[in-house]
PDB file of N, CA and C in Angstrom:
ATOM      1  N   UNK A   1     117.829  98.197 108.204  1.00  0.00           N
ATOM      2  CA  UNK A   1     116.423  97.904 108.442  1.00  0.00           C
ATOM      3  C   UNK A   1     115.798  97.418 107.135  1.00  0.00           C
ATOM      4  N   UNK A   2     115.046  96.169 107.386  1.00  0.00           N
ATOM      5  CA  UNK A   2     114.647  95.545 105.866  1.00  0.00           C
ATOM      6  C   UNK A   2     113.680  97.001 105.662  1.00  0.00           C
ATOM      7  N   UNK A   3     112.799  96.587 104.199  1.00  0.00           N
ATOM      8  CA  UNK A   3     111.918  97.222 103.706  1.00  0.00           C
ATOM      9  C   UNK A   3     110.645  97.329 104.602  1.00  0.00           C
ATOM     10  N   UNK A   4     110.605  96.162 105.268  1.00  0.00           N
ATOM     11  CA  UNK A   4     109.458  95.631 105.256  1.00  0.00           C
ATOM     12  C   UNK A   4     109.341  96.222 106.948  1.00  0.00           C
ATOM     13  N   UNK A   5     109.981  96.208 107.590  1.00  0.00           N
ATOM     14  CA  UNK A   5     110.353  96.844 109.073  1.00  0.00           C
ATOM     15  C   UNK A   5     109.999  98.397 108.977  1.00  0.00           C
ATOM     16  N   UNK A   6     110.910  98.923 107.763  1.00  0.00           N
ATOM     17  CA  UNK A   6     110.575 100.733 107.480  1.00  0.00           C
ATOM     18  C   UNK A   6     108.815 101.149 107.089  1.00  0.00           C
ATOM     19  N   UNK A   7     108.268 100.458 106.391  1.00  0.00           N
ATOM     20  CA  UNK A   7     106.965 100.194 106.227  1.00  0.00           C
ATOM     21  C   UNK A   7     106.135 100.185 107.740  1.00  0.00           C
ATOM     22  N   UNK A   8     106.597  99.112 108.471  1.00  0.00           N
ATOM     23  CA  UNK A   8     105.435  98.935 109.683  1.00  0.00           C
ATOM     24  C   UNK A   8     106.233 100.214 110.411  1.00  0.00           C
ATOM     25  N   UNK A   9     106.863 100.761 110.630  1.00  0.00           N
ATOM     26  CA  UNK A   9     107.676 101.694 111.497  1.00  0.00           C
ATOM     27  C   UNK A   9     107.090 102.590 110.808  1.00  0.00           C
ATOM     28  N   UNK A  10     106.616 103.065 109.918  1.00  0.00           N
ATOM     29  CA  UNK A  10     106.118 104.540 109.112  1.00  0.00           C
ATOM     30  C   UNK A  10     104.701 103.905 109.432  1.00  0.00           C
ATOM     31  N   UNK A  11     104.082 103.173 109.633  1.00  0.00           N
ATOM     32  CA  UNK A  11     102.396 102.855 109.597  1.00  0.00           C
ATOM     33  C   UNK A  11     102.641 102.828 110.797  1.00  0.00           C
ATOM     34  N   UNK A  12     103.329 102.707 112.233  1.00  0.00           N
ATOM     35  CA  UNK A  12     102.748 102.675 112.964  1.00  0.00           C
ATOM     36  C   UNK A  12     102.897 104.129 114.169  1.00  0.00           C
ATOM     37  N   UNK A  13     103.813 104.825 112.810  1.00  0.00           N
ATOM     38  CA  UNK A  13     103.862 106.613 113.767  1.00  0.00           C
ATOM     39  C   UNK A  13     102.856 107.077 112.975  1.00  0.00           C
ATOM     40  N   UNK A  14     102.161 106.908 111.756  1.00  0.00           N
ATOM     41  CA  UNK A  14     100.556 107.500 111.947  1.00  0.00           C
ATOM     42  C   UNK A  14      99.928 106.970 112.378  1.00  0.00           C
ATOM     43  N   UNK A  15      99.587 105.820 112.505  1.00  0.00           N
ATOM     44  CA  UNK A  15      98.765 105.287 114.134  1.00  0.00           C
ATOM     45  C   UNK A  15      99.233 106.214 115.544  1.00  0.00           C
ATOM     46  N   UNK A  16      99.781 106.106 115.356  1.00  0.00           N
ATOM     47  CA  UNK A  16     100.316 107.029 117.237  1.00  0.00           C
ATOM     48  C   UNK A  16      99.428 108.546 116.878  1.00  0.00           C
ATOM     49  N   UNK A  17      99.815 109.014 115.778  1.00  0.00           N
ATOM     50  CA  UNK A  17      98.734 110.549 115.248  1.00  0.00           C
ATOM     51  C   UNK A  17      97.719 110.734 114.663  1.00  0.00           C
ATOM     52  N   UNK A  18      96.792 109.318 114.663  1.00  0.00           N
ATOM     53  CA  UNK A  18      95.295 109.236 115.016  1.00  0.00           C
ATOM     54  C   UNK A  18      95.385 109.181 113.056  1.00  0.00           C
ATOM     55  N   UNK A  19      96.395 108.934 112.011  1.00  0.00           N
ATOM     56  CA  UNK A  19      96.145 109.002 111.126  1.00  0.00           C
ATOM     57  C   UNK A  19      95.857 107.620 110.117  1.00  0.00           C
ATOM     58  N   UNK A  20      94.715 106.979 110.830  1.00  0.00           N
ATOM     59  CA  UNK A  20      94.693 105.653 110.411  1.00  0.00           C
ATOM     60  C   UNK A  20      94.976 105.132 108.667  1.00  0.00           C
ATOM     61  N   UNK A  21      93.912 105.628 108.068  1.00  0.00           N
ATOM     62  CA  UNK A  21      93.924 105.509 106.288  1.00  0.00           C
ATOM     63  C   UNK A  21      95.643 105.535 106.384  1.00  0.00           C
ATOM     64  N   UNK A  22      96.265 106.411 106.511  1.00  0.00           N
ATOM     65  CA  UNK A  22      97.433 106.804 106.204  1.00  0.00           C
ATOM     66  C   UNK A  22      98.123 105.178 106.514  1.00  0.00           C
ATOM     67  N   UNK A  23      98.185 104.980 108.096  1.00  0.00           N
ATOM     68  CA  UNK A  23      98.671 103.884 108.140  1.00  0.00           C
ATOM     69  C   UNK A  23      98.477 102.087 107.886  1.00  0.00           C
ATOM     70  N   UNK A  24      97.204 102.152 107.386  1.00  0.00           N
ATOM     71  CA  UNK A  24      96.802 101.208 106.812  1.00  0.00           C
ATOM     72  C   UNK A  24      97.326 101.034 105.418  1.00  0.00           C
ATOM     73  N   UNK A  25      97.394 102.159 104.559  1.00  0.00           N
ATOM     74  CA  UNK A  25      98.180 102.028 103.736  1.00  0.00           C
ATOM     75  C   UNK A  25     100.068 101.452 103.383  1.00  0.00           C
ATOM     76  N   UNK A  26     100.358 101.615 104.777  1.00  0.00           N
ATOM     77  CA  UNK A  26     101.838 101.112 104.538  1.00  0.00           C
ATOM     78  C   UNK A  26     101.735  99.968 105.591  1.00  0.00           C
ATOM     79  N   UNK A  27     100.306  99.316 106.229  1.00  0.00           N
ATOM     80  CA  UNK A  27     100.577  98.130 106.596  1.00  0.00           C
ATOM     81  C   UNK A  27     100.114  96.964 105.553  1.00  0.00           C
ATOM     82  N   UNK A  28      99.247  97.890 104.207  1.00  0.00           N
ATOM     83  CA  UNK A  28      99.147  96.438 103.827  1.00  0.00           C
ATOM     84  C   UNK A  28     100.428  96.471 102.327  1.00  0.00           C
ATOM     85  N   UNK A  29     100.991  97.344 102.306  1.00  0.00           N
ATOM     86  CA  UNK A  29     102.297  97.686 101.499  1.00  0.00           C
ATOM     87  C   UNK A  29     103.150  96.481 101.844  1.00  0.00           C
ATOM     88  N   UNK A  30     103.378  96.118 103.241  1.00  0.00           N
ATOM     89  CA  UNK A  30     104.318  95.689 104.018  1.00  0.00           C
ATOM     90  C   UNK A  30     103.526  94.258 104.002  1.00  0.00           C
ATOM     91  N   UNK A  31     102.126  94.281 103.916  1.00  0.00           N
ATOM     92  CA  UNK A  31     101.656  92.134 103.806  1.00  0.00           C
ATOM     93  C   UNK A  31     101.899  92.326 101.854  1.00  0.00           C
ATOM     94  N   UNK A  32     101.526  92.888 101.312  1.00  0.00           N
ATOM     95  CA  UNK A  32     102.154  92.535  99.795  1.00  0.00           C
ATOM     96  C   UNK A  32     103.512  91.456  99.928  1.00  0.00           C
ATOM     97  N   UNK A  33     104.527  93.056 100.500  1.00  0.00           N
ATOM     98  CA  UNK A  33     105.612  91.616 100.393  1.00  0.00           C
ATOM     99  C   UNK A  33     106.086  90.971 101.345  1.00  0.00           C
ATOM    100  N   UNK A  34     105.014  90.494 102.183  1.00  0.00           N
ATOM    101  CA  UNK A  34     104.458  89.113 103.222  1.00  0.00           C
ATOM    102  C   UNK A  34     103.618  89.128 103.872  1.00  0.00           C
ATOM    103  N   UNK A  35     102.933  88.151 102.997  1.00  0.00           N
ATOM    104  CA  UNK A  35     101.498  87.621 103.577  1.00  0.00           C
ATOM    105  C   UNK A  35     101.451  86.808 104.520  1.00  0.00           C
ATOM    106  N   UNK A  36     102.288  86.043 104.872  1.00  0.00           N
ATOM    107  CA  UNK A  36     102.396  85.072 106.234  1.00  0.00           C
ATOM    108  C   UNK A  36     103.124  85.398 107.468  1.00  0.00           C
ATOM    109  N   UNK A  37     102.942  87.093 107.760  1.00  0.00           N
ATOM    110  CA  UNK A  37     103.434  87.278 109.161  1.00  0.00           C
ATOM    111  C   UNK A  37     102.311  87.802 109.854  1.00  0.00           C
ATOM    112  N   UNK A  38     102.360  87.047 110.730  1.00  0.00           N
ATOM    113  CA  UNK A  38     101.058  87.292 111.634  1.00  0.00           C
ATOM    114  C   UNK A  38     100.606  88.572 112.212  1.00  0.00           C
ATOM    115  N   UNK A  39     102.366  89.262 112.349  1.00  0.00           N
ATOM    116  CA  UNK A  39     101.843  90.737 112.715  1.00  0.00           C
ATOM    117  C   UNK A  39     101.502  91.343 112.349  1.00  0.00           C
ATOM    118  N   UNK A  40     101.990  91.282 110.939  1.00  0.00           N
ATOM    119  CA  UNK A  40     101.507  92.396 110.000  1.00  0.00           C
ATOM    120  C   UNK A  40      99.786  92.511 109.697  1.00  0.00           C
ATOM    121  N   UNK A  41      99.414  91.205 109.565  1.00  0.00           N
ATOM    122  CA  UNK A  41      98.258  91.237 109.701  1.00  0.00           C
ATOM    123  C   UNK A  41      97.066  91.233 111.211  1.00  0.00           C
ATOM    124  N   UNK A  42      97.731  91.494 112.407  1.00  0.00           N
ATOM    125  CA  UNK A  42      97.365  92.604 113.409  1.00  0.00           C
ATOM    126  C   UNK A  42      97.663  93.676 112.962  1.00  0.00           C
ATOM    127  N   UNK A  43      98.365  93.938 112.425  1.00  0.00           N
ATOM    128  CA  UNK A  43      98.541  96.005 112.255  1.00  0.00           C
ATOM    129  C   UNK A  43      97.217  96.262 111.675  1.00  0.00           C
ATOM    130  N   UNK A  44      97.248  95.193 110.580  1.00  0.00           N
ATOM    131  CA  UNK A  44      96.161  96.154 109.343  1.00  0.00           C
ATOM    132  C   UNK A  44      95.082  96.111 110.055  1.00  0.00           C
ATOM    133  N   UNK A  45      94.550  94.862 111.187  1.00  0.00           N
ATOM    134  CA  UNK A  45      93.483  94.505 111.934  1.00  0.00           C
ATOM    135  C   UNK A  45      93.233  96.097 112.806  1.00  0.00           C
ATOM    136  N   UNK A  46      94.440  96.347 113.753  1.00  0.00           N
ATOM    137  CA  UNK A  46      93.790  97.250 114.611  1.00  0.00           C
ATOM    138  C   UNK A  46      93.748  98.478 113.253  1.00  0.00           C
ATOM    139  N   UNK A  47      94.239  99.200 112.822  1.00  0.00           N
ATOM    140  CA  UNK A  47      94.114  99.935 111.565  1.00  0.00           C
ATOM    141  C   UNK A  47      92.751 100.209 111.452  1.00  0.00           C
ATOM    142  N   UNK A  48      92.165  99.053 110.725  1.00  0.00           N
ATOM    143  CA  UNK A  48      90.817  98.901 110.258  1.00  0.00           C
ATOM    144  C   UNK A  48      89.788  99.057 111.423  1.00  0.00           C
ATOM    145  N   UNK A  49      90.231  98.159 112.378  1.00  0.00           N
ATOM    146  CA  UNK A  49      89.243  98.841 113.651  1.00  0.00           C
ATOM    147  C   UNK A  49      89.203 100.480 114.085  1.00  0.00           C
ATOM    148  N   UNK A  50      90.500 101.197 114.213  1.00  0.00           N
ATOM    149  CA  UNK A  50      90.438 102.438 114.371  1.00  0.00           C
ATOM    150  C   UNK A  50      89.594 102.956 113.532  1.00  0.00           C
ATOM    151  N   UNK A  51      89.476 102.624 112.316  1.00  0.00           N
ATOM    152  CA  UNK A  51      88.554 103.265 111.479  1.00  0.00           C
ATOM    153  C   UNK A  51      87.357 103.293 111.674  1.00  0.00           C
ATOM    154  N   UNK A  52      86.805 102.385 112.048  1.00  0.00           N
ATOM    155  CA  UNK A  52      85.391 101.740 112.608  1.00  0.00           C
ATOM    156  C   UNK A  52      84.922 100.078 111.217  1.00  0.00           C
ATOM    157  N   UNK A  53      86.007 100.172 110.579  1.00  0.00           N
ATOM    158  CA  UNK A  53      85.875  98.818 109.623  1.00  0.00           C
ATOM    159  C   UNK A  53      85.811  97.610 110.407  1.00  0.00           C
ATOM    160  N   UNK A  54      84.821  97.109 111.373  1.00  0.00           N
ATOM    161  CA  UNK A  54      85.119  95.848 112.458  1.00  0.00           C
ATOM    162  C   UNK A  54      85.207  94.536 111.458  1.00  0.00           C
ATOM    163  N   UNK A  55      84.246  94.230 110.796  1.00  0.00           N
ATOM    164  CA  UNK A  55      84.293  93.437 109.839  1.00  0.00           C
ATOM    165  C   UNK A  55      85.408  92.943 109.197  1.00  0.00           C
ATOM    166  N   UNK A  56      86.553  94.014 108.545  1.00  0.00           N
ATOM    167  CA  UNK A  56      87.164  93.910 108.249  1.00  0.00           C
ATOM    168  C   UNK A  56      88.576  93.752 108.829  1.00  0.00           C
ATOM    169  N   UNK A  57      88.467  93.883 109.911  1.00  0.00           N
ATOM    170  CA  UNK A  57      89.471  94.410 111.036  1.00  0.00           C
ATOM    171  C   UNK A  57      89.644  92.559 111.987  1.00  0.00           C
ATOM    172  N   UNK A  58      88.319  92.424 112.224  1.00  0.00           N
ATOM    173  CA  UNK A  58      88.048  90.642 112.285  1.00  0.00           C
ATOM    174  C   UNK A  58      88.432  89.508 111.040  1.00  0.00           C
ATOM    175  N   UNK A  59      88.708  90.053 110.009  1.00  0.00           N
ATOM    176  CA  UNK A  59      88.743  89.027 109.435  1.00  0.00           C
ATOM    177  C   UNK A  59      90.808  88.887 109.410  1.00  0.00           C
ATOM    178  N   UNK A  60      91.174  90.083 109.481  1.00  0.00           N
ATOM    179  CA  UNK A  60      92.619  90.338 109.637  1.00  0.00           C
ATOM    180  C   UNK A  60      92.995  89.924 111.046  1.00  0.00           C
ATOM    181  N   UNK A  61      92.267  89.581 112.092  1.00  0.00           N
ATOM    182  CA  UNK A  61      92.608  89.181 113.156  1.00  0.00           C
ATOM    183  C   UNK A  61      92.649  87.554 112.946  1.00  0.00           C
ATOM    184  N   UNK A  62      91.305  87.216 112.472  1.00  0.00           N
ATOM    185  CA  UNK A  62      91.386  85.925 112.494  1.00  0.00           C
ATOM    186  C   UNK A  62      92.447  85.317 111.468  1.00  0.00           C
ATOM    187  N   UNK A  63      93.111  86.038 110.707  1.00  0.00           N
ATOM    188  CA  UNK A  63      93.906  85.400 109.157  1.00  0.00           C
ATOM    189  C   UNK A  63      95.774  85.363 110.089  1.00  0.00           C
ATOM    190  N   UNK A  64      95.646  86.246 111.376  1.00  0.00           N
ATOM    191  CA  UNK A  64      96.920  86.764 111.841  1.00  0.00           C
ATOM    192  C   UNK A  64      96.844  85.534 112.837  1.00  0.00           C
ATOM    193  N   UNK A  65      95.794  84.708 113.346  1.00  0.00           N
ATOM    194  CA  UNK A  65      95.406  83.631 114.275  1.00  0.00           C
ATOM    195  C   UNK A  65      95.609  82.549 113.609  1.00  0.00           C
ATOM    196  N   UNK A  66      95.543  82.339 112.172  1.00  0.00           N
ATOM    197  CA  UNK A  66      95.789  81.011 111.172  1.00  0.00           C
ATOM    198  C   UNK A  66      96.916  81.003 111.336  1.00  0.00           C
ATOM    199  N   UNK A  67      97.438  82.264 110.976  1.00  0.00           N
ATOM    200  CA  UNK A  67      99.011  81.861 110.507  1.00  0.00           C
ATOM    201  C   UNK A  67      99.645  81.432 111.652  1.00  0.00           C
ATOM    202  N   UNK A  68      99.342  82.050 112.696  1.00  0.00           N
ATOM    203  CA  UNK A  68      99.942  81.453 114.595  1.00  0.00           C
ATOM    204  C   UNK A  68      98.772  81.682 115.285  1.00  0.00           C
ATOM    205  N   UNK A  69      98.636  80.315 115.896  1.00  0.00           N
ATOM    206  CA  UNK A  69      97.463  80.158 116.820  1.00  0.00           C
ATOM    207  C   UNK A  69      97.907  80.645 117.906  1.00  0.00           C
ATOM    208  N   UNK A  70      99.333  80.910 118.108  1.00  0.00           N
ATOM    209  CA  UNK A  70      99.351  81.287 119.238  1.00  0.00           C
ATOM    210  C   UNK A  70     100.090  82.513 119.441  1.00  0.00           C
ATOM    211  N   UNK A  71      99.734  83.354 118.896  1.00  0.00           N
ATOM    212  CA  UNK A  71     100.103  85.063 118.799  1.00  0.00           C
ATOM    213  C   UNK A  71     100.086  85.653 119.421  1.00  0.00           C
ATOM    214  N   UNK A  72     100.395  85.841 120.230  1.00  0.00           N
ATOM    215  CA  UNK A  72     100.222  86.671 121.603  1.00  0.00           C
ATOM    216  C   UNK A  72      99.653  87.829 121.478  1.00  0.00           C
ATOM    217  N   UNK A  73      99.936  88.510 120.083  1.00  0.00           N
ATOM    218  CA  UNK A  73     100.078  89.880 119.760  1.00  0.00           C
ATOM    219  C   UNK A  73      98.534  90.102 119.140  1.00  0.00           C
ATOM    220  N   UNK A  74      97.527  89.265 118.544  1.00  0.00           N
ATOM    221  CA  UNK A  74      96.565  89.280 118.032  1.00  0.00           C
ATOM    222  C   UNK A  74      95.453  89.690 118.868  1.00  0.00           C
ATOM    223  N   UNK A  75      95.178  90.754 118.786  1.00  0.00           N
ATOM    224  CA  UNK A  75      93.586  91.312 119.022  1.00  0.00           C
ATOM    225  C   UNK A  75      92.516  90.719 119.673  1.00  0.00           C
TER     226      UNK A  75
END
């Protein structure tokens, strides 16, 4: 499993236990080393929304929509 797979796989079992901060932290660990995958930047999007950060949570949606307009996976 790359690095970068173990990262969203650890951010997204504290998402499942309501522990957002926690997992926002190893989703944007995981855009460090790549900024041009669209998913990753949905993770950090819903992340930030769980938090109540919408602002911020929109702008990670729309940056996950640049990179693929056609994302299925985007928010």
């Amino acid at each position: 499993m790359s690095q970068i797979q173990d990262l969203v796989k650890k951010g997204r079992s504290f998402m499942d236990d309501g522990k957002f901060d926690e997992a926002l932290g190893f989703f944007e660990q995981a855009l460090f080393l790549n900024q041009n995958d669209p998913d990753l930047w949905n993770y950090k999007g819903v992340a930030l929304r769980s938090l109540g950060r919408y602002e911020e949570a929109m702008e990670c949606f729309n940056k996950s929509l640049e990179i693929d307009p056609r994302d299925k996976h985007a928010s």
